[in-house]
PDB file of N, CA and C in Angstrom:
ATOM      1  N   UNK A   1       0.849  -1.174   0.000  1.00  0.00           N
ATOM      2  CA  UNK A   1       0.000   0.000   0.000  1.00  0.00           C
ATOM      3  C   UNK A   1       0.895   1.237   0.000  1.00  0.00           C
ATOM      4  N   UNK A   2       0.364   2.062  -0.590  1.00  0.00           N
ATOM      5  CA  UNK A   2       1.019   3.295  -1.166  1.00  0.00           C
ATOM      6  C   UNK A   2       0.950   4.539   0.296  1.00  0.00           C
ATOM      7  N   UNK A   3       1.749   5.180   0.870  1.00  0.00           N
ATOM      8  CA  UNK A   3       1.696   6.347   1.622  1.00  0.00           C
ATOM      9  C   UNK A   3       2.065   7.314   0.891  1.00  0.00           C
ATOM     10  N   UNK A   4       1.011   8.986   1.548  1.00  0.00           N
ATOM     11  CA  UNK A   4       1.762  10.119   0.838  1.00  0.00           C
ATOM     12  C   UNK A   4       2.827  10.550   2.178  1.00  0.00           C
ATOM     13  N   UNK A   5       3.568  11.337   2.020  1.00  0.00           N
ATOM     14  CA  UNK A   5       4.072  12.198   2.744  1.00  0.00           C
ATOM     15  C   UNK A   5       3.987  13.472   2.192  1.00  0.00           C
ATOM     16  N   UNK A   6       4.481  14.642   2.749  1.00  0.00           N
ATOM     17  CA  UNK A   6       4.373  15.918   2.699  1.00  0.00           C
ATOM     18  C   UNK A   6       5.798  16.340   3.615  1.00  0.00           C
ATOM     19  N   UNK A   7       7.020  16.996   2.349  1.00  0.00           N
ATOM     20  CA  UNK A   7       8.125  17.151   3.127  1.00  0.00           C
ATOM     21  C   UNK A   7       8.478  18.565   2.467  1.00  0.00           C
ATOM     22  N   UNK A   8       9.023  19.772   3.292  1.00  0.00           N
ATOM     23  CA  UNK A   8       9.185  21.030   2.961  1.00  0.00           C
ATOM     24  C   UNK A   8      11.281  20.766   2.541  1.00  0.00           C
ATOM     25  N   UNK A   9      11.107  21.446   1.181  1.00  0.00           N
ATOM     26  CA  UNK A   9      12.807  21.586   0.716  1.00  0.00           C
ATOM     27  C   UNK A   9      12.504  23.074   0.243  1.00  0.00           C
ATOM     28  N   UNK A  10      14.157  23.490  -0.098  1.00  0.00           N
ATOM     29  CA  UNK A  10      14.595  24.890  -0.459  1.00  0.00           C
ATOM     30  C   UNK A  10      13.941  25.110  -1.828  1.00  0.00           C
ATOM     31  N   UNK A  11      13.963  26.468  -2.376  1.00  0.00           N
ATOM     32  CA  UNK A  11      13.636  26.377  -3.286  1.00  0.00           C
ATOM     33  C   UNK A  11      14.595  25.824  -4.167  1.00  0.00           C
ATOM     34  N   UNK A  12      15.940  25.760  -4.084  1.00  0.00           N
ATOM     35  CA  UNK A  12      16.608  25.363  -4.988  1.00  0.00           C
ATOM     36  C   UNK A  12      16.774  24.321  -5.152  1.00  0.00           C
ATOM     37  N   UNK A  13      17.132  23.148  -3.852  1.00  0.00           N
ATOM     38  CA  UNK A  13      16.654  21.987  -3.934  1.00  0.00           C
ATOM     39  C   UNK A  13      15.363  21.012  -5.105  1.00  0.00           C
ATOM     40  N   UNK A  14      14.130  22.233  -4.762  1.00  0.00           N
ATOM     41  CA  UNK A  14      13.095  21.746  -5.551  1.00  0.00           C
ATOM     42  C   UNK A  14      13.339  21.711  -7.143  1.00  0.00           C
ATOM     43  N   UNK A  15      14.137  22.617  -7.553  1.00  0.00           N
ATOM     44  CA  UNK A  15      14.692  23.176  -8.860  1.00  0.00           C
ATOM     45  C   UNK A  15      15.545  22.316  -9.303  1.00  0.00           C
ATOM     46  N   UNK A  16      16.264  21.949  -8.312  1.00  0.00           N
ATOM     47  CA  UNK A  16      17.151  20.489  -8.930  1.00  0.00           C
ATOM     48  C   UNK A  16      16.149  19.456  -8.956  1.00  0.00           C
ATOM     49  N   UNK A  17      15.611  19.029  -8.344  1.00  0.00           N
ATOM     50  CA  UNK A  17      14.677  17.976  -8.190  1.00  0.00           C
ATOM     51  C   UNK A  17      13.999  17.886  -9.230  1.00  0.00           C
ATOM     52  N   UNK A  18      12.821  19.395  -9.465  1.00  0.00           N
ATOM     53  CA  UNK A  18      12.199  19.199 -10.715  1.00  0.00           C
ATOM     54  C   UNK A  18      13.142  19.117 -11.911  1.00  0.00           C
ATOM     55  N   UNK A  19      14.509  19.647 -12.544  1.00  0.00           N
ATOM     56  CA  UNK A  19      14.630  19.647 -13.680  1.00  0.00           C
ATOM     57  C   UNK A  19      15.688  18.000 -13.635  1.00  0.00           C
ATOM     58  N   UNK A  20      15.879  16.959 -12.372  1.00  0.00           N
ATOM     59  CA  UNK A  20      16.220  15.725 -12.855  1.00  0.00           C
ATOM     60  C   UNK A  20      15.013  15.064 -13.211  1.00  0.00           C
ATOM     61  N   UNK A  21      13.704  15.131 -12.800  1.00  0.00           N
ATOM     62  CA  UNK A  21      12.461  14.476 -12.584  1.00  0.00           C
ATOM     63  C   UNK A  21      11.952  14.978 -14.392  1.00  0.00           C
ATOM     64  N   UNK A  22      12.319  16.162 -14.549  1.00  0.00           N
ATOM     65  CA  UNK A  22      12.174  16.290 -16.178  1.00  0.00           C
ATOM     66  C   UNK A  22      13.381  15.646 -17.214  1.00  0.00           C
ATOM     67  N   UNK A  23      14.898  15.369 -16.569  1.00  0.00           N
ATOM     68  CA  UNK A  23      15.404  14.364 -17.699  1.00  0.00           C
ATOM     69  C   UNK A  23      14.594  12.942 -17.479  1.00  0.00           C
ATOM     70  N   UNK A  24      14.169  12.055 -16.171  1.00  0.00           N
ATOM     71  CA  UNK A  24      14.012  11.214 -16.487  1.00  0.00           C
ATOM     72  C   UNK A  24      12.634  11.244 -17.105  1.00  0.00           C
ATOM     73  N   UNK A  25      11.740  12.047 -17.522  1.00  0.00           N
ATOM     74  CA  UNK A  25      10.635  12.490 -17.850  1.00  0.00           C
ATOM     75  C   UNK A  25       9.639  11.921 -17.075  1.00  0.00           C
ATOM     76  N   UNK A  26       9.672  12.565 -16.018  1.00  0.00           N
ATOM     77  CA  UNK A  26       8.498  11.946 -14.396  1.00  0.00           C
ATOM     78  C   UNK A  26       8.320  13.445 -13.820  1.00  0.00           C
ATOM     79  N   UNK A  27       7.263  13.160 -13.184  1.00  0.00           N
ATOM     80  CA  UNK A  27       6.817  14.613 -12.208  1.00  0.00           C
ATOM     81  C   UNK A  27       7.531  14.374 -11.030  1.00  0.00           C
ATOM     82  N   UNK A  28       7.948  16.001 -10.421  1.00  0.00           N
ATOM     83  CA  UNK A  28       8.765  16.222  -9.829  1.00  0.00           C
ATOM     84  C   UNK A  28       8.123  15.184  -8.287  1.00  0.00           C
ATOM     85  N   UNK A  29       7.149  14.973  -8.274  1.00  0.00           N
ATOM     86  CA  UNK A  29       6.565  13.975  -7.177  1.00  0.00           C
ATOM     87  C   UNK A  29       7.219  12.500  -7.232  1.00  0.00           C
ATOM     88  N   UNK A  30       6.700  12.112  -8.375  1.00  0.00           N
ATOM     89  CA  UNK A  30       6.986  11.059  -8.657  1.00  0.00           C
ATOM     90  C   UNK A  30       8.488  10.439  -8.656  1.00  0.00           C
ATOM     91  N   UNK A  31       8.888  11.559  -9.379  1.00  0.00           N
ATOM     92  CA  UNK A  31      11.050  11.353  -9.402  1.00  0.00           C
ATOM     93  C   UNK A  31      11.415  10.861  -7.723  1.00  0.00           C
ATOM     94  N   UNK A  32      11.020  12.374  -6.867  1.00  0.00           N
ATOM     95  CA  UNK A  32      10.842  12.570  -5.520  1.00  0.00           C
ATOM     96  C   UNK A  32      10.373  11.441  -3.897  1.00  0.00           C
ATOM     97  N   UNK A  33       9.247  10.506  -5.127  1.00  0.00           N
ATOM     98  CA  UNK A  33       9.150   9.036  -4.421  1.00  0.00           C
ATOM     99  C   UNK A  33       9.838   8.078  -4.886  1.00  0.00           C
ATOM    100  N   UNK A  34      10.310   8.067  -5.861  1.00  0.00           N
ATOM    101  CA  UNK A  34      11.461   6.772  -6.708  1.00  0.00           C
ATOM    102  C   UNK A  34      12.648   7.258  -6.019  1.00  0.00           C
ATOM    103  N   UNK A  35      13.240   8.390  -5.933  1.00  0.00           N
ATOM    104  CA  UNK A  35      14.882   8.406  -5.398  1.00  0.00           C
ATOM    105  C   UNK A  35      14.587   8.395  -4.073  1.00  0.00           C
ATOM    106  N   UNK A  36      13.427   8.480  -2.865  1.00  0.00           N
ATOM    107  CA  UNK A  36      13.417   8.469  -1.574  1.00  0.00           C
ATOM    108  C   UNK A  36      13.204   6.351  -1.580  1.00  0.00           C
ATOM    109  N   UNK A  37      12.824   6.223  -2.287  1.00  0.00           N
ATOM    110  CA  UNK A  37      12.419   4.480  -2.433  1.00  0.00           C
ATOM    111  C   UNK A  37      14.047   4.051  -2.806  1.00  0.00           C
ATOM    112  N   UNK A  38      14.588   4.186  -3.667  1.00  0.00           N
ATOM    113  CA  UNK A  38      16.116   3.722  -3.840  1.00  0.00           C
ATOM    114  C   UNK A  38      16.983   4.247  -2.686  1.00  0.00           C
ATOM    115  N   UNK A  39      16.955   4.909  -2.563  1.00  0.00           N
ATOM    116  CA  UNK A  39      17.941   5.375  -0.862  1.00  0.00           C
ATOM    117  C   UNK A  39      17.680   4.633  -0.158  1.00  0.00           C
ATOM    118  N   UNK A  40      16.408   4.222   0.596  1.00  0.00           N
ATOM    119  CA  UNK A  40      15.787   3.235   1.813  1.00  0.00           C
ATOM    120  C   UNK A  40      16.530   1.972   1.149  1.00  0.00           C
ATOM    121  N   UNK A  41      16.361   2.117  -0.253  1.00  0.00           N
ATOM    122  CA  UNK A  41      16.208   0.376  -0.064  1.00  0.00           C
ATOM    123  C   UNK A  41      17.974   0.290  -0.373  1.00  0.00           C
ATOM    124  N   UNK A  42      18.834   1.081  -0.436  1.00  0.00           N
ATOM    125  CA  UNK A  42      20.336   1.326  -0.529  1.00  0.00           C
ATOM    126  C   UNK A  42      20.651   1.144   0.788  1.00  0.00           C
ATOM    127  N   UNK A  43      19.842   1.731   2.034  1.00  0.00           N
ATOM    128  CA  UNK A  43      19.966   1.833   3.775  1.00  0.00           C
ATOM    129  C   UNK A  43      19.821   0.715   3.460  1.00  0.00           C
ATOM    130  N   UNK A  44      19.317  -0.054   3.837  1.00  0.00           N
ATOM    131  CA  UNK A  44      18.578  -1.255   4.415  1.00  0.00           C
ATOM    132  C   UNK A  44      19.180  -2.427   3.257  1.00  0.00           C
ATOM    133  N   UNK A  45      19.902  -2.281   2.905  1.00  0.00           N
ATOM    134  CA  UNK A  45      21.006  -3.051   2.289  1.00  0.00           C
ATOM    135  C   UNK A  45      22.479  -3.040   2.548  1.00  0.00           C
ATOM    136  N   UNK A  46      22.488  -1.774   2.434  1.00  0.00           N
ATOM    137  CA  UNK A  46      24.266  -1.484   3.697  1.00  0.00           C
ATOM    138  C   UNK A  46      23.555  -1.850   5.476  1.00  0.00           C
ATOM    139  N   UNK A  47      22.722  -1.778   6.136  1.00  0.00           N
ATOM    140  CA  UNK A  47      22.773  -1.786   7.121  1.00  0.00           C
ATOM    141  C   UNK A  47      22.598  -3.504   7.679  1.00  0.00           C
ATOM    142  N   UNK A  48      22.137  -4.491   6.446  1.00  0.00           N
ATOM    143  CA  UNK A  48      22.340  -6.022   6.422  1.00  0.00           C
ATOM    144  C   UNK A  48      22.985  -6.580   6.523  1.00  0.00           C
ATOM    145  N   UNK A  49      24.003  -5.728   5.222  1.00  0.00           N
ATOM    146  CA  UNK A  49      25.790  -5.878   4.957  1.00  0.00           C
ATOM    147  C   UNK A  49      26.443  -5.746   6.114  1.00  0.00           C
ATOM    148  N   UNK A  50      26.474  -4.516   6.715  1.00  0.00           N
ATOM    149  CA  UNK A  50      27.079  -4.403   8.077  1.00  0.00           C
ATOM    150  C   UNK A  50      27.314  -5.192   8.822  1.00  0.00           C
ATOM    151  N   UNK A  51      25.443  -5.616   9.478  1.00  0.00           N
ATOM    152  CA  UNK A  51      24.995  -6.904   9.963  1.00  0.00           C
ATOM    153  C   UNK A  51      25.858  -8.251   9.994  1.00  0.00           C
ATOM    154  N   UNK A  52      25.498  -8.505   8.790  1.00  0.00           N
ATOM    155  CA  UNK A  52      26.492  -9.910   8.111  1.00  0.00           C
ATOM    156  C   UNK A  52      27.976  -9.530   8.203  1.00  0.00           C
ATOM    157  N   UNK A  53      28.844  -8.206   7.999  1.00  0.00           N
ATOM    158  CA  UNK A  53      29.971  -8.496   8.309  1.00  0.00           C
ATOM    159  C   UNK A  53      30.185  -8.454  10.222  1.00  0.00           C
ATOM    160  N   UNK A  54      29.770  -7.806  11.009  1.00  0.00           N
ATOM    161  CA  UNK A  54      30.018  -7.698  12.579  1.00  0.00           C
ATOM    162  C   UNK A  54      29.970  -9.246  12.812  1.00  0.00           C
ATOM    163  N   UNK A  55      28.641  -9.965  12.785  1.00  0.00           N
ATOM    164  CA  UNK A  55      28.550 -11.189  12.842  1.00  0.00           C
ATOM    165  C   UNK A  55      29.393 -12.337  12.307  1.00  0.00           C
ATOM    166  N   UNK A  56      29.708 -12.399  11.036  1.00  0.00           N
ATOM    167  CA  UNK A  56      30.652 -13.526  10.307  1.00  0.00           C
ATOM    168  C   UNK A  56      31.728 -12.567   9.923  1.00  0.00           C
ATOM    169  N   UNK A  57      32.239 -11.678   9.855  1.00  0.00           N
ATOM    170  CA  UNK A  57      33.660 -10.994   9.973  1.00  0.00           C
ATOM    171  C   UNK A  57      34.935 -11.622  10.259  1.00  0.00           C
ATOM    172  N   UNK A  58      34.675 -11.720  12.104  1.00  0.00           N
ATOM    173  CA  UNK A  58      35.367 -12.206  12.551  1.00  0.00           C
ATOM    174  C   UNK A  58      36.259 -13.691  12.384  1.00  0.00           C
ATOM    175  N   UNK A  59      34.645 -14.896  12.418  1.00  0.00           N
ATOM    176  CA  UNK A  59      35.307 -16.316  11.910  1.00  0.00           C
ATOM    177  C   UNK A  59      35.749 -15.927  10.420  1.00  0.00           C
ATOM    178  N   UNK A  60      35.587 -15.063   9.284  1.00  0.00           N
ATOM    179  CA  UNK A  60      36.094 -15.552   7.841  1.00  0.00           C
ATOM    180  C   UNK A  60      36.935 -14.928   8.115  1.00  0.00           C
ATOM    181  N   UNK A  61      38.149 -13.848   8.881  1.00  0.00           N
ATOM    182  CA  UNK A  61      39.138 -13.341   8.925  1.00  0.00           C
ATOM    183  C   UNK A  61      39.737 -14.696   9.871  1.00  0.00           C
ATOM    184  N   UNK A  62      39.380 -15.472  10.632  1.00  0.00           N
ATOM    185  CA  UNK A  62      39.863 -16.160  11.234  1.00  0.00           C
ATOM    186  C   UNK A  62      40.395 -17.116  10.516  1.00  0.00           C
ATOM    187  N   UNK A  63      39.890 -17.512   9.399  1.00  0.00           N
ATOM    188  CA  UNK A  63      39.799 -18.521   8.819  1.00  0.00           C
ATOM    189  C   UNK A  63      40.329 -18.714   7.528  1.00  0.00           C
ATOM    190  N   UNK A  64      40.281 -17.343   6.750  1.00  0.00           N
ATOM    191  CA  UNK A  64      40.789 -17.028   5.760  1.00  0.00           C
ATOM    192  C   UNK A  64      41.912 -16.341   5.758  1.00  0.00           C
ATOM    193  N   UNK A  65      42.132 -15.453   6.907  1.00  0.00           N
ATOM    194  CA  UNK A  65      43.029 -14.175   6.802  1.00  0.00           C
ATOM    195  C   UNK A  65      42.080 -12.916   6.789  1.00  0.00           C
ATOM    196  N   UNK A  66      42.766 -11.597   7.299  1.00  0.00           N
ATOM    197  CA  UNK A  66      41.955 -10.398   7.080  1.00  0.00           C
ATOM    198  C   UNK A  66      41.986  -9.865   5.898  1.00  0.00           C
ATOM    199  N   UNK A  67      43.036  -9.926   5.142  1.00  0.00           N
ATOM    200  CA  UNK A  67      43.866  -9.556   3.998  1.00  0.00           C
ATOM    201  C   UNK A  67      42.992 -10.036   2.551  1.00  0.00           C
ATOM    202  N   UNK A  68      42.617  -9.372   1.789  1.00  0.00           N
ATOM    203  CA  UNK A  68      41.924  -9.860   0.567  1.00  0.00           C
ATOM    204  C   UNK A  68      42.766 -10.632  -0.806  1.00  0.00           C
ATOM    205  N   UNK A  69      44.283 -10.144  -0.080  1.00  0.00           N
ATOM    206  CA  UNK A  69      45.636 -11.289  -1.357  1.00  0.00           C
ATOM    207  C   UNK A  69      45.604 -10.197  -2.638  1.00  0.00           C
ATOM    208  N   UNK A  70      44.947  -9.166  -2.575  1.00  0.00           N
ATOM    209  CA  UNK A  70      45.146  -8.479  -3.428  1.00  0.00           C
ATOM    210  C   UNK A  70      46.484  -7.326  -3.298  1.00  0.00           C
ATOM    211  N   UNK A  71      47.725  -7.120  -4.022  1.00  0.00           N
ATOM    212  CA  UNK A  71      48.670  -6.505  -3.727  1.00  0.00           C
ATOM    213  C   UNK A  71      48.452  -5.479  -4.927  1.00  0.00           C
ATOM    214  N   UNK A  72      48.616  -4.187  -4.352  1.00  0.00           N
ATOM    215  CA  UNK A  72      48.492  -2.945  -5.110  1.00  0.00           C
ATOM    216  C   UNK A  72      49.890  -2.093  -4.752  1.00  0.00           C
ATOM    217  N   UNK A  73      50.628  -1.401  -5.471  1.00  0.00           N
ATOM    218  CA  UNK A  73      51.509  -0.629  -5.586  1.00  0.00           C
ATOM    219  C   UNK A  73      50.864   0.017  -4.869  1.00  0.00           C
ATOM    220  N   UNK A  74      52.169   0.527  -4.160  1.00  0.00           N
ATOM    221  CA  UNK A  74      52.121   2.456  -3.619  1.00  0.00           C
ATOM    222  C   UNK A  74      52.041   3.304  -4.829  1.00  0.00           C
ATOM    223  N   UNK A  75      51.530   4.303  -4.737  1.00  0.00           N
ATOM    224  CA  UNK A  75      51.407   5.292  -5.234  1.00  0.00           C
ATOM    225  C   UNK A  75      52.250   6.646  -4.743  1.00  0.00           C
TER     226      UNK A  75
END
């Protein structure tokens, strides 16, 4: 089920907002609920990740090494 919200931004803010919401050719609402929907669901994917590394971190560094074996030059 669909919620509205009602959130106050700058005017300039809104100005960016509306003229990306006009490249992807969507109303500035609509753009406005698709990039607040991809952020959450970007949170709540790093905050899983996190999750899963605090928890199993430890034994696969135990087990594997901390080190990924990847060797990169100094710069």
């Amino acid at each position: 089920m669909a919620q509205e919200i009602r959130i106050e931004i700058s005017d300039e803010a809104y100005e960016q907002l509306r003229q990306s919401a006009e490249q992807q050719h969507l109303d500035a609402a609509t753009y406005a609920g698709k990039i607040l929907n991809e952020d959450l669901t970007r949170e709540r994917f790093l905050g899983a990740a996190q999750r899963y590394i605090d928890e199993f971190g430890p034994a696969f560094a135990e087990r594997f090494g901390a080190g990924s074996g990847v060797q990169r030059d100094a710069a």
